[in-house]
N, C-alpha and C. Protein backbone atom coordinates (compact mmCIF):
# COMPACT_ATOMS: atom_id res chain seq x y z
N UNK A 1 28.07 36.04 -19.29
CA UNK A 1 28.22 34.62 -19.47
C UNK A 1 26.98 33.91 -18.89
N UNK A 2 26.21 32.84 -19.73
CA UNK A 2 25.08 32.03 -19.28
C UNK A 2 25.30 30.55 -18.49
N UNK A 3 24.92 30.68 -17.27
CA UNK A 3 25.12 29.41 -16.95
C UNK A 3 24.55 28.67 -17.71
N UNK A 4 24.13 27.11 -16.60
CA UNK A 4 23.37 26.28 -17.03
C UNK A 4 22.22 26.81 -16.51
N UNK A 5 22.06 26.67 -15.28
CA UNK A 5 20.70 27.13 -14.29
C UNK A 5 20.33 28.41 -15.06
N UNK A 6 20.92 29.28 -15.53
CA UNK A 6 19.80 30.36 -16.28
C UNK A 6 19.36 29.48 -17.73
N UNK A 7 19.98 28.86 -18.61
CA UNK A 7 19.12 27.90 -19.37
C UNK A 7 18.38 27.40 -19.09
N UNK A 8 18.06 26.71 -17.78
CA UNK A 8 17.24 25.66 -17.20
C UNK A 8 15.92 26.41 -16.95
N UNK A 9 16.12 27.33 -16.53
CA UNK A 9 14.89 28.04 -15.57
C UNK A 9 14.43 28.75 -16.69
N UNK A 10 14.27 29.11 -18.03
CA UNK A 10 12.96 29.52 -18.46
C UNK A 10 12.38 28.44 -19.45
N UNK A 11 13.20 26.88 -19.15
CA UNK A 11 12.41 25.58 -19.81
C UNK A 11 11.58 25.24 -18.93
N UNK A 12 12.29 25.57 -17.65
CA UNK A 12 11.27 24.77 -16.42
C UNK A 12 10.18 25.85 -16.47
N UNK A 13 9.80 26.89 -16.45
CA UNK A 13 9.32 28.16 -16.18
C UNK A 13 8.06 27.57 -17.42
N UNK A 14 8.30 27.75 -19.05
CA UNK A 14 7.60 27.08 -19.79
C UNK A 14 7.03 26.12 -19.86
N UNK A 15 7.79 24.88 -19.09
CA UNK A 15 7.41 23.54 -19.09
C UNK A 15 6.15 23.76 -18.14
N UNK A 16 6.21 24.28 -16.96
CA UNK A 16 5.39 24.40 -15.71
C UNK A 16 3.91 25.34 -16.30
N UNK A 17 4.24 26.07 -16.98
CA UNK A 17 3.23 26.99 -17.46
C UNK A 17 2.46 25.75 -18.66
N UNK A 18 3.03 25.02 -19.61
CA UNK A 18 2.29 24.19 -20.28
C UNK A 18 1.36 23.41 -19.41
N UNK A 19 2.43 22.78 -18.44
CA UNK A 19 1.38 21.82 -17.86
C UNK A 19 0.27 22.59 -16.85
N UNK A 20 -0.01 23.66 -16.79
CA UNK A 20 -0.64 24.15 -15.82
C UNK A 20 -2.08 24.80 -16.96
N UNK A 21 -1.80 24.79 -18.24
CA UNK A 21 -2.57 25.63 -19.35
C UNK A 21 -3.16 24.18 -19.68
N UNK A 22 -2.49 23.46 -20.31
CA UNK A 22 -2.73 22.04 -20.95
C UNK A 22 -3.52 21.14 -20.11
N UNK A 23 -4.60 20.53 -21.05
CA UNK A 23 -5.64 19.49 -19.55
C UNK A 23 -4.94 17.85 -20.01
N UNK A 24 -3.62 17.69 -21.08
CA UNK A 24 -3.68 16.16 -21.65
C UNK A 24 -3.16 15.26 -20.44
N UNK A 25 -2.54 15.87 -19.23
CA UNK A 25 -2.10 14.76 -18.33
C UNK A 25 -2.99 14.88 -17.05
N UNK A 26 -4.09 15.43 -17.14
CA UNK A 26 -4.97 15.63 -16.12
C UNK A 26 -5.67 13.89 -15.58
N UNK A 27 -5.92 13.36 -16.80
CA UNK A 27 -6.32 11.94 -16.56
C UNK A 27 -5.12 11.09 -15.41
N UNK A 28 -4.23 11.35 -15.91
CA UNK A 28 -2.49 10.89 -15.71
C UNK A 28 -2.89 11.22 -13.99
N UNK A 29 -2.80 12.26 -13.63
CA UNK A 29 -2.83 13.17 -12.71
C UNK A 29 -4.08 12.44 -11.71
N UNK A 30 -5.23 12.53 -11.96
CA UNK A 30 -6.15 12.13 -11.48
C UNK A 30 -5.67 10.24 -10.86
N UNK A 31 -5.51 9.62 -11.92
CA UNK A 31 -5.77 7.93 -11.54
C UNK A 31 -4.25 8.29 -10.08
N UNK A 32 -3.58 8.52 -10.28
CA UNK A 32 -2.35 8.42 -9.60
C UNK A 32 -2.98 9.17 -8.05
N UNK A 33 -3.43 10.36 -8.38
CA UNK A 33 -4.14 10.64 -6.73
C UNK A 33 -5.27 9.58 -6.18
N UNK A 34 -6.17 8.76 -7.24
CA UNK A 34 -6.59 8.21 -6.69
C UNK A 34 -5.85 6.77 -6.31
N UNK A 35 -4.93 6.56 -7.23
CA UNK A 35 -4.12 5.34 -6.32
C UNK A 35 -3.46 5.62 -4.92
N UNK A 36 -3.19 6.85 -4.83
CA UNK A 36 -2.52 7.16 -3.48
C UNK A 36 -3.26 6.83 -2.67
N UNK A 37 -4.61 7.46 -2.63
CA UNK A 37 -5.63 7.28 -1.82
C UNK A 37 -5.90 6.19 -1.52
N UNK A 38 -5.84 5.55 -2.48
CA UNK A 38 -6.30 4.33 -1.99
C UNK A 38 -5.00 3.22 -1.67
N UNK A 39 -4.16 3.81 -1.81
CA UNK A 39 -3.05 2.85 -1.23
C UNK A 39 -2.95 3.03 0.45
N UNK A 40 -3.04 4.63 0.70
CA UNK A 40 -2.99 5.51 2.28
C UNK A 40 -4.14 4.65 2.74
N UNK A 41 -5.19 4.61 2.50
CA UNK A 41 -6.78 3.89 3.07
C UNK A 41 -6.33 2.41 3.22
N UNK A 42 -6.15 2.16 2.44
CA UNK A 42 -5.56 -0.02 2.63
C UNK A 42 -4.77 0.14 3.94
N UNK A 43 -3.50 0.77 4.07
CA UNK A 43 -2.49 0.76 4.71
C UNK A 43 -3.15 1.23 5.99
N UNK A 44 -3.97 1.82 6.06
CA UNK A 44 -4.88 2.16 7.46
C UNK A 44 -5.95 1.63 7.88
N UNK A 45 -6.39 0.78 6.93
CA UNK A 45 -7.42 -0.23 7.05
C UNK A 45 -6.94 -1.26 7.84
N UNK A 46 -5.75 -1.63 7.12
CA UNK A 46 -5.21 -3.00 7.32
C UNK A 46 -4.47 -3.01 8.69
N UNK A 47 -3.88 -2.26 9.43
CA UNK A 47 -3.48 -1.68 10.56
C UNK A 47 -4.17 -1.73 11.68
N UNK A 48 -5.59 -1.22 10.93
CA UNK A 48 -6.84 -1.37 12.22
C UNK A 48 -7.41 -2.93 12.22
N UNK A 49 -7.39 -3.28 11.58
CA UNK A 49 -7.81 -5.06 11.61
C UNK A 49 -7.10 -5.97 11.60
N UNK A 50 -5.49 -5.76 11.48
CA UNK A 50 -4.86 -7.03 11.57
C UNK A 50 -4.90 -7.13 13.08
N UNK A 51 -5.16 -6.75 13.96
CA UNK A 51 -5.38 -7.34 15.45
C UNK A 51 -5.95 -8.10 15.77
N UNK A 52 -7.41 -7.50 15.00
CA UNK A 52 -8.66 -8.32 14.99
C UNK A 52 -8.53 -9.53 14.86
N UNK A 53 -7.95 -9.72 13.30
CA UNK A 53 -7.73 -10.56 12.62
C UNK A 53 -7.03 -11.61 13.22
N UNK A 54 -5.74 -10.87 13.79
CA UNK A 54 -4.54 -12.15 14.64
C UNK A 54 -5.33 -12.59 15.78
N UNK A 55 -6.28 -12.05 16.47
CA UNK A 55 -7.27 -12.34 17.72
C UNK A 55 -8.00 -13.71 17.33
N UNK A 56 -8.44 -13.39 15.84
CA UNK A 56 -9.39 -14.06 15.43
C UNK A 56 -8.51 -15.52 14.89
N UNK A 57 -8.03 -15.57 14.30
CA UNK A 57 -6.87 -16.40 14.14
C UNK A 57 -6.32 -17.41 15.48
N UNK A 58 -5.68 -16.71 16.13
CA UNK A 58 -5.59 -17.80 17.11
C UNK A 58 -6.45 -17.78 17.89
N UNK A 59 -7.45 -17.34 17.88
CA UNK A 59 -8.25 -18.15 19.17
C UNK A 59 -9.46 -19.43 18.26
N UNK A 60 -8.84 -19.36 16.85
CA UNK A 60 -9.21 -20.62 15.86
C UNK A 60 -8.13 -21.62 16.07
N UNK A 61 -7.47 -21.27 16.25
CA UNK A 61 -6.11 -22.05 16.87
C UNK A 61 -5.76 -22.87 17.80
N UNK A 62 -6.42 -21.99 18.88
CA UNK A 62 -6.34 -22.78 20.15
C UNK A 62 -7.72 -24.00 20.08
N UNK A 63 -8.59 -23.19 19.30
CA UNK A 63 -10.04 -24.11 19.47
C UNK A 63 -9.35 -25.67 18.65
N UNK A 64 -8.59 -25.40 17.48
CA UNK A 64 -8.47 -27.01 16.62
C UNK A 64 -7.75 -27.88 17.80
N UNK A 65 -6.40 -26.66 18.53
CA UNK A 65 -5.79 -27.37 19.93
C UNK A 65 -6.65 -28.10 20.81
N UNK A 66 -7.84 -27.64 20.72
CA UNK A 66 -8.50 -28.64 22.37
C UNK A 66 -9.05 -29.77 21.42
N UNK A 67 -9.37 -29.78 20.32
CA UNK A 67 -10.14 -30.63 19.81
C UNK A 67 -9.25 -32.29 19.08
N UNK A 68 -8.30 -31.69 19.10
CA UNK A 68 -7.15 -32.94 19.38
C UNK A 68 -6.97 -33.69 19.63
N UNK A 69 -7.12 -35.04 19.95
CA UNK A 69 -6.60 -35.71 20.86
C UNK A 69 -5.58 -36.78 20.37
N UNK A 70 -4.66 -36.87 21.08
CA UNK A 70 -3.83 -37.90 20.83
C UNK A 70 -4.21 -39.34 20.21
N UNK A 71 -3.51 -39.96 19.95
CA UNK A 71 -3.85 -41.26 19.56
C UNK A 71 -3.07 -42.45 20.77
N UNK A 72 -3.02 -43.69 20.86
CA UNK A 72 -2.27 -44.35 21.70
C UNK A 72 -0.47 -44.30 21.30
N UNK A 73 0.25 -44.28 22.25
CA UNK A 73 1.33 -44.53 21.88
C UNK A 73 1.69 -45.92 20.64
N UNK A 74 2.89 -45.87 19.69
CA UNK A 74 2.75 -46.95 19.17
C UNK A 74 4.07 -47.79 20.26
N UNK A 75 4.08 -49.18 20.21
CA UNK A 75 4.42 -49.74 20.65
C UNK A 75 5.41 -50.79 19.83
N UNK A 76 6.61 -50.57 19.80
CA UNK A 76 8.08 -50.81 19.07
C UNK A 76 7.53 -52.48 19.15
N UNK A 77 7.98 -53.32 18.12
CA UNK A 77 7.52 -55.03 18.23
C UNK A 77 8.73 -55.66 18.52
């Protein structure tokens, strides 16, 4: 008697051997490692400089703070 799993395993077995013989999803294959890459690199980029960045940020922050100054109170008639 044939299971399923012995059906399965000489499609997968074929399927795996096509794509390993066959170059048509190599393009496919390629852009996608390089999106990884470059998604992993952003995500570690961005990690190392948002400190910077928040450093840089408020101490623009505090500078508009000193440069402030009030105006006179208004005075109810």
């Amino acid at each position: 008697m044939l299971t399923v799993d012995a059906l399965r395993r000489p499609l997968l077995f074929s399927l795996l051997a096509r794509l390993w013989r066959e170059e048509e999803g190599q393009d496919l294959l390629e852009y996608a490692l390089l999106t990884g890459i470059i998604g992993v690199s952003s995500v570690l980029l961005f990690t190392s400089v948002a400190p910077k960045m928040s450093a840089a940020y408020q101490a623009w922050n505090t500078a508009q703070e000193n440069v402030w100054e009030p105006g006179p109170p208004l005075v109810a008639p």
